[in-house]
C-alpha atoms as a PDB file:
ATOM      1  CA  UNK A   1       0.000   0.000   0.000  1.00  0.00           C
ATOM      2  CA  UNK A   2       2.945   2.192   0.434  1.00  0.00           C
ATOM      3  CA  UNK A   3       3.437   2.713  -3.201  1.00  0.00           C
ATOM      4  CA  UNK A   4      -0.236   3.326  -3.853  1.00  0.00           C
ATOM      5  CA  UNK A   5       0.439   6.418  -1.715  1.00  0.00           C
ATOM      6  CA  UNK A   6       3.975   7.712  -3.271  1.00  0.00           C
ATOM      7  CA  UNK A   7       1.831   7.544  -6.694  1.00  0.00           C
ATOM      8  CA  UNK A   8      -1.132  10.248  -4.975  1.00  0.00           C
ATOM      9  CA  UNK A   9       1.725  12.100  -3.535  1.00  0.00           C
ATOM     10  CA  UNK A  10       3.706  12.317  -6.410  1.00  0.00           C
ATOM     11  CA  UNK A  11       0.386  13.382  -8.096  1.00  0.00           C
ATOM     12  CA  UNK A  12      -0.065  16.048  -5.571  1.00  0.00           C
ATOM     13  CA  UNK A  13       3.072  17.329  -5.937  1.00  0.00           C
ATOM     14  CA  UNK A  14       2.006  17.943 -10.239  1.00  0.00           C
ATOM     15  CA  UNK A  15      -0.969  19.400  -8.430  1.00  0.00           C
ATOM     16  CA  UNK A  16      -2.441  16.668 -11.004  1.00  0.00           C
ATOM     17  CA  UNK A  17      -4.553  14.940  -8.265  1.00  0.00           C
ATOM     18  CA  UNK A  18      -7.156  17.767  -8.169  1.00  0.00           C
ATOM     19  CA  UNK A  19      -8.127  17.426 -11.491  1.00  0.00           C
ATOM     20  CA  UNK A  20     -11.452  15.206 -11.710  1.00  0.00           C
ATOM     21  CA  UNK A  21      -9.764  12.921 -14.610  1.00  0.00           C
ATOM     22  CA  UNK A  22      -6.673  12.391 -12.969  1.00  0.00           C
ATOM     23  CA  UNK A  23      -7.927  11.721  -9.881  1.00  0.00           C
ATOM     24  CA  UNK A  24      -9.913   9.090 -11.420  1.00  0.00           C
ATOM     25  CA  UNK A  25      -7.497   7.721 -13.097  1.00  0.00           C
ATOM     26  CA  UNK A  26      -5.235   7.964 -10.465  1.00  0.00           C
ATOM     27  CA  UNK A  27      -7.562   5.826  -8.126  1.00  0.00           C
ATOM     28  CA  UNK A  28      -8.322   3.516 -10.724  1.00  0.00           C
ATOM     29  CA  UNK A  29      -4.903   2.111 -10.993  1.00  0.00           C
ATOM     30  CA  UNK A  30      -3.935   2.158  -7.348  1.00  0.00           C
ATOM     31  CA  UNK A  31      -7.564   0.055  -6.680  1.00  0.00           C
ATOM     32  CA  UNK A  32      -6.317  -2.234 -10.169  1.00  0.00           C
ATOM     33  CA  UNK A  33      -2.645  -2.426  -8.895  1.00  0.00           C
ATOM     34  CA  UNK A  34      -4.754  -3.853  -5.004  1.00  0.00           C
ATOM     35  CA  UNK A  35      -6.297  -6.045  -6.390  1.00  0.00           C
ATOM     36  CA  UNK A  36      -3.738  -7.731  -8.962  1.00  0.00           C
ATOM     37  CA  UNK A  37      -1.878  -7.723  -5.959  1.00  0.00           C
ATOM     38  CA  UNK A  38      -4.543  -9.560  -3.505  1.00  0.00           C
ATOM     39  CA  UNK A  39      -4.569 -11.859  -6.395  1.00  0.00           C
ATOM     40  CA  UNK A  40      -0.630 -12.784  -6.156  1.00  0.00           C
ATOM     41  CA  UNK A  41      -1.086 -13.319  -2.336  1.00  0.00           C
ATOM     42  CA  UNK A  42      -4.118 -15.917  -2.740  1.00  0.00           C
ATOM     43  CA  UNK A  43      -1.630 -17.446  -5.564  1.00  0.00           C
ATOM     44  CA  UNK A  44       1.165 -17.646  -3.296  1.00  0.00           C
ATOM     45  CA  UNK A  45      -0.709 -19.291  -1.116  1.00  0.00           C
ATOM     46  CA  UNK A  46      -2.272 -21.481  -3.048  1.00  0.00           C
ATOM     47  CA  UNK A  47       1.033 -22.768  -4.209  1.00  0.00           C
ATOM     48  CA  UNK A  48       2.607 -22.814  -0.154  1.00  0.00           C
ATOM     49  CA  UNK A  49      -0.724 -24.309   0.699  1.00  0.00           C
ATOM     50  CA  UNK A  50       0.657 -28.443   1.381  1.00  0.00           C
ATOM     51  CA  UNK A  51       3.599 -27.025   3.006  1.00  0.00           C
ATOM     52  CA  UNK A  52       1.289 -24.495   4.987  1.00  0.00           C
ATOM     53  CA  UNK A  53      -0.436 -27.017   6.676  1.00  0.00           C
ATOM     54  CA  UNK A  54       2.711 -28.569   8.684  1.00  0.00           C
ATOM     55  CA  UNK A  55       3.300 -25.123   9.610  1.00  0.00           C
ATOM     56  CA  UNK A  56       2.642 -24.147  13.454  1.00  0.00           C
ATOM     57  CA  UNK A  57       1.746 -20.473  12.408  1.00  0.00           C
ATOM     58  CA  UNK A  58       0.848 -20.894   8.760  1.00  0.00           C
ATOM     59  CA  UNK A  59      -1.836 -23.636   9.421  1.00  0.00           C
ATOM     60  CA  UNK A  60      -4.225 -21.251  10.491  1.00  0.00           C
ATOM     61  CA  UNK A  61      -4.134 -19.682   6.991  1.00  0.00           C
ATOM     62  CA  UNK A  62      -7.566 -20.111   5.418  1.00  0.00           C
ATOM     63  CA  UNK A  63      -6.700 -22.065   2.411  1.00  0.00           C
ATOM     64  CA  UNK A  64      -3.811 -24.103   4.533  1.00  0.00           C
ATOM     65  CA  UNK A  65      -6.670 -24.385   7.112  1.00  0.00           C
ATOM     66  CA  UNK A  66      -9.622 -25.785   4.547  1.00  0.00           C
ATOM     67  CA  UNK A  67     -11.531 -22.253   5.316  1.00  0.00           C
ATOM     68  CA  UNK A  68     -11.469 -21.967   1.725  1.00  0.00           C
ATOM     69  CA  UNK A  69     -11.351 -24.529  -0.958  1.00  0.00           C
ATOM     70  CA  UNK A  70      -8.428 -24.089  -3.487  1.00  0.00           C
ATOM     71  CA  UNK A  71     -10.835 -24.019  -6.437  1.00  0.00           C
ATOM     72  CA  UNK A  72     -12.813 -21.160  -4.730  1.00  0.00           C
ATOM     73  CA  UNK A  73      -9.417 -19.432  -4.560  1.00  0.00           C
ATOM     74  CA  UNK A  74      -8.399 -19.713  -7.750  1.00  0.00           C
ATOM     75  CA  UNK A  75     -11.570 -18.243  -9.090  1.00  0.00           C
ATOM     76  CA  UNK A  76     -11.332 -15.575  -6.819  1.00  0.00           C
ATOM     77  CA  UNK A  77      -7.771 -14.449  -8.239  1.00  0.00           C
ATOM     78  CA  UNK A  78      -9.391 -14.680 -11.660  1.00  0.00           C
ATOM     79  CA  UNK A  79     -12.375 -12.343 -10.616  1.00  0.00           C
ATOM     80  CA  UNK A  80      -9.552 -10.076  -8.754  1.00  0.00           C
ATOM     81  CA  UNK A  81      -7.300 -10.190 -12.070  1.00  0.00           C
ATOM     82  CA  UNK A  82     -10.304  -8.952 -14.337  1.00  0.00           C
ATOM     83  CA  UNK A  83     -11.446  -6.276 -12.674  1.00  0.00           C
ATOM     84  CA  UNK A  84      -7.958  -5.212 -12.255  1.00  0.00           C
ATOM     85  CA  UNK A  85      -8.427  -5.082 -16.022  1.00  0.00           C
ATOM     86  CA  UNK A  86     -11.509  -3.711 -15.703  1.00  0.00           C
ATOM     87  CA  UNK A  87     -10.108  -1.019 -13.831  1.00  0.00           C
ATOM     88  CA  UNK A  88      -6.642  -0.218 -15.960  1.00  0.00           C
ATOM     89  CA  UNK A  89      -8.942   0.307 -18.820  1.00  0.00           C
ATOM     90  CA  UNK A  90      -9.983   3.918 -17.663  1.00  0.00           C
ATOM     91  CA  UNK A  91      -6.657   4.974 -16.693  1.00  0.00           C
ATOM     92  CA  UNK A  92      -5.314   7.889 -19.025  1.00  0.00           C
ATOM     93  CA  UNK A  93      -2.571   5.805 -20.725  1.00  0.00           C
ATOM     94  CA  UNK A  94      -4.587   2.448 -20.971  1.00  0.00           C
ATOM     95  CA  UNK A  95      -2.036   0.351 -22.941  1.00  0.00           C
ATOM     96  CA  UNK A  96       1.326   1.414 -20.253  1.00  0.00           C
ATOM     97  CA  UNK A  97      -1.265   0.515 -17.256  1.00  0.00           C
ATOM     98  CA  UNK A  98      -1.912  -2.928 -18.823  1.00  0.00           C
ATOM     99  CA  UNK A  99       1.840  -3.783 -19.593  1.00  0.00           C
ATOM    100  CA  UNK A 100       2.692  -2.579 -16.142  1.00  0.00           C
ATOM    101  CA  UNK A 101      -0.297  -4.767 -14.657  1.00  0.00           C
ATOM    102  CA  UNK A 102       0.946  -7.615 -16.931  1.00  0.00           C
ATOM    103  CA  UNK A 103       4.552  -7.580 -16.009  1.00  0.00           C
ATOM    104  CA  UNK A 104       3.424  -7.739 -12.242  1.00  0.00           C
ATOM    105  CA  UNK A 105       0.860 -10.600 -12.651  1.00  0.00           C
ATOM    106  CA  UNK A 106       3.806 -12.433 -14.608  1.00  0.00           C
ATOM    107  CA  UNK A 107       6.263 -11.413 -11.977  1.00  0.00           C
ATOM    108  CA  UNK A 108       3.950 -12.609  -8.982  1.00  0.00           C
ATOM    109  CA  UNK A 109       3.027 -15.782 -10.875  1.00  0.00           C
ATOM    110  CA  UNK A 110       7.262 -16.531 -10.964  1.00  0.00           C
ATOM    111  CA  UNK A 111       7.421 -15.233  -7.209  1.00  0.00           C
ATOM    112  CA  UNK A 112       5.175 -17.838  -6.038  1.00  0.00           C
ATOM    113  CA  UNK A 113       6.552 -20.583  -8.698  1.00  0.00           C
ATOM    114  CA  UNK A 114       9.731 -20.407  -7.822  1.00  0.00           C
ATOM    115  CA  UNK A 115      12.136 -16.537  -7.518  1.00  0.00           C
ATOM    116  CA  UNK A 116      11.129 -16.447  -3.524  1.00  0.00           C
ATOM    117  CA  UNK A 117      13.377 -19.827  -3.155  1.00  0.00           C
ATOM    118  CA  UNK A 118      15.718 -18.133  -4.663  1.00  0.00           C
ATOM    119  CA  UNK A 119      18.657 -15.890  -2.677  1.00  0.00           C
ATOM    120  CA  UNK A 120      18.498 -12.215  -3.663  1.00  0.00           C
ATOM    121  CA  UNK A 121      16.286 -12.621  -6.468  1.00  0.00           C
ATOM    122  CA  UNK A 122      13.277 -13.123  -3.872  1.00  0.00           C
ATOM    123  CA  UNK A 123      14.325  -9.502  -3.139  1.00  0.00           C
ATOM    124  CA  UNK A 124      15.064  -8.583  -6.523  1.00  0.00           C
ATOM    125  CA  UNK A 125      11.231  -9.528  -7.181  1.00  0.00           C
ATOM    126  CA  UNK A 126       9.860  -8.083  -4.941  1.00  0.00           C
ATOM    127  CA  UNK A 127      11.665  -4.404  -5.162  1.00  0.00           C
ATOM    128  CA  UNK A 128      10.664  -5.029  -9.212  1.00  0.00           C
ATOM    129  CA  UNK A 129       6.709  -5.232  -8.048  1.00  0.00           C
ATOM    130  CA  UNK A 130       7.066  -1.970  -6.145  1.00  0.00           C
ATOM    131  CA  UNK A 131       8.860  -0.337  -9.172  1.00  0.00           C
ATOM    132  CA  UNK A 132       6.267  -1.910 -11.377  1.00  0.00           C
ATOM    133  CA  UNK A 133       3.646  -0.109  -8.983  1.00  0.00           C
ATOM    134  CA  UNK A 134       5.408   3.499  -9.689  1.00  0.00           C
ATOM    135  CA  UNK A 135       5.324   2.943 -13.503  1.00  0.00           C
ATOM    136  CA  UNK A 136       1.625   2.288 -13.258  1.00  0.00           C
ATOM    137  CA  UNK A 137       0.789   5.535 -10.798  1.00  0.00           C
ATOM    138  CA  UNK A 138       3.067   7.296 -13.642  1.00  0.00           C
ATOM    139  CA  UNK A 139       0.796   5.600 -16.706  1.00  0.00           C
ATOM    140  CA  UNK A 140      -2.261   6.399 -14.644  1.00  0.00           C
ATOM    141  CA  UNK A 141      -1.553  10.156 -14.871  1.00  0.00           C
ATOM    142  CA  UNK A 142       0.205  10.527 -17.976  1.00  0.00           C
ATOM    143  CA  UNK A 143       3.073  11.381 -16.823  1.00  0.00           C
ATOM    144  CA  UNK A 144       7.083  10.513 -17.101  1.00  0.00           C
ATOM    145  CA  UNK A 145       9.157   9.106 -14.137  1.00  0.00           C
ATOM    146  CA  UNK A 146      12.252  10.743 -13.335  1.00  0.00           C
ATOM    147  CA  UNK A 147      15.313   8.170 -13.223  1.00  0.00           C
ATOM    148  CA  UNK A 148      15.293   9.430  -9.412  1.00  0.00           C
ATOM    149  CA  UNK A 149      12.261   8.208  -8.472  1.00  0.00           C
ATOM    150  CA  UNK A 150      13.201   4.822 -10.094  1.00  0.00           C
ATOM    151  CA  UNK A 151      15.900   4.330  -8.047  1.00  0.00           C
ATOM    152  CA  UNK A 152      14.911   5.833  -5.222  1.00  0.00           C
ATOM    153  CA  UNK A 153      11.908   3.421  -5.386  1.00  0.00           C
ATOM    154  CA  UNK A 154      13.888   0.357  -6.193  1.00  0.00           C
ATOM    155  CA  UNK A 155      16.426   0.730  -3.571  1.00  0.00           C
ATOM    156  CA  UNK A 156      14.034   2.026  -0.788  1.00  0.00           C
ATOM    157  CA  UNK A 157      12.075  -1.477  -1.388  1.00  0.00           C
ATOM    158  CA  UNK A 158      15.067  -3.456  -1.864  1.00  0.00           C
ATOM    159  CA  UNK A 159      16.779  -2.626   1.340  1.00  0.00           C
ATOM    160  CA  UNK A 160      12.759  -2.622   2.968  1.00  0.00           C
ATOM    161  CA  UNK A 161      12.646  -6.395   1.167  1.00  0.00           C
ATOM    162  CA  UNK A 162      15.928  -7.406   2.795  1.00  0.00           C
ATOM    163  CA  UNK A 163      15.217  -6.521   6.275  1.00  0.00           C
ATOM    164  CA  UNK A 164      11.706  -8.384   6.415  1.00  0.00           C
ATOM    165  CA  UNK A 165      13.714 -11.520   4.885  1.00  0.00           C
ATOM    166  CA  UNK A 166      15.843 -11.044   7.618  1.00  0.00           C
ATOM    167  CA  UNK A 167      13.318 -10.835  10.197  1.00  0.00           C
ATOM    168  CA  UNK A 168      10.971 -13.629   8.927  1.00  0.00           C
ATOM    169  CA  UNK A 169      14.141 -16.062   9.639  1.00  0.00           C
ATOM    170  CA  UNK A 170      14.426 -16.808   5.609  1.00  0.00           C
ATOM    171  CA  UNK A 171      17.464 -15.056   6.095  1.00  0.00           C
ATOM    172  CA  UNK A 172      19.153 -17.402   8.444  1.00  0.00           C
ATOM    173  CA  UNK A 173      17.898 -20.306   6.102  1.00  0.00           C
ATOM    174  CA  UNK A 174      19.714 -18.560   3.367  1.00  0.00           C
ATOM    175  CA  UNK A 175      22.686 -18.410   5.104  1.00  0.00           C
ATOM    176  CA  UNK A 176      23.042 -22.209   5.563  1.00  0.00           C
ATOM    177  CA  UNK A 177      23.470 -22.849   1.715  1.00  0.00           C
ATOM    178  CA  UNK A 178      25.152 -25.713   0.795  1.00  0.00           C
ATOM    179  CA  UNK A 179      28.165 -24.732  -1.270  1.00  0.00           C
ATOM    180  CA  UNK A 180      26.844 -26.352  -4.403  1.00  0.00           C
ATOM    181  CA  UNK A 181      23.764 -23.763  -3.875  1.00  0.00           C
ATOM    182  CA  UNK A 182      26.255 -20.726  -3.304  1.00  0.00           C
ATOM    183  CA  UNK A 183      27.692 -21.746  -6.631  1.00  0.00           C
ATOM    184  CA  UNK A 184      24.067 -21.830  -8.122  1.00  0.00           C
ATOM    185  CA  UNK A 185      23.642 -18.256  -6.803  1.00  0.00           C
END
């Protein structure tokens, strides 16, 4: 949600956000980059959901905990994914909003497939979804993004990204790589 609010900050700042149509626009991509997101958590899950269930904290999770059926979940992510669609179709730049939505659903679907098993690019990933955020706030209002705000954005999340690995323990599981997985990294 953090990014949702650098985009309507950054449009504030172009004193863009008081227009009617950019507001709209604005609000439209920030509720169509939500909801692509909720839709990459319930996939993650989905995918986590065996290995969930021996889990003393993740159990409780509702598809790890049979609250929710995996088929009900995987319709819900499609719902979530076409209204995000629905949504990036009234933005002011229509065809940048749906590559930017695109490259995140792709980038969440590889997340939860397989990049958050993997050192650094787990982080990499997820600092890329952020950035991938920013470009879409920028689409939304028609606007350019200043090779600042790119890196400010990346690097912000990436450090961010590497401090909640660290405190979630993955970290400490990283560290333990065998050498033949230091020499894959």
């Amino acid at each position: 949600m953090d990014q949702e609010w650098i985009r309507i900050h950054a449009s504030c700042l172009q004193r863009k956000l008081f227009v009617r149509e950019e507001f709209t626009s604005v609000a439209a991509m920030c509720l169509a980059f939500c909801l692509t997101s909720s839709a990459g958590y319930i996939l993650n899950d989905y995918m986590d959901m065996e290995q969930d269930k021996a889990h003393p904290l993740k159990r409780s999770r509702p598809l790890a905990s049979g609250q929710i059926s995996p088929g009900s979940a995987l319709i819900l992510t499609i719902v979530l994914l076409a209204a995000a669609g629905l949504l990036a179709s009234i933005i002011k730049s229509p065809v940048h909003g749906y590559a930017y939505l695109a490259g995140y659903i792709v980038l969440q679907v590889f997340y939860s497939i397989t990049l958050k098993h993997l050192v650094i690019l787990d982080v990499l990933t997820i600092s890329t979804g952020f950035l991938l955020r920013v470009l879409g706030g920028a689409a939304a209002m028609g606007s350019p993004v200043s090779a600042g705000l790119i890196l400010c954005t990346f690097s912000v999340r990436f450090s961010c990204s590497r401090k909640t690995s660290s405190r979630s323990g993955d970290a400490q599981r990283r560290c333990q790589l065998s050498p033949a997985g230091a020499r894959k990294l």
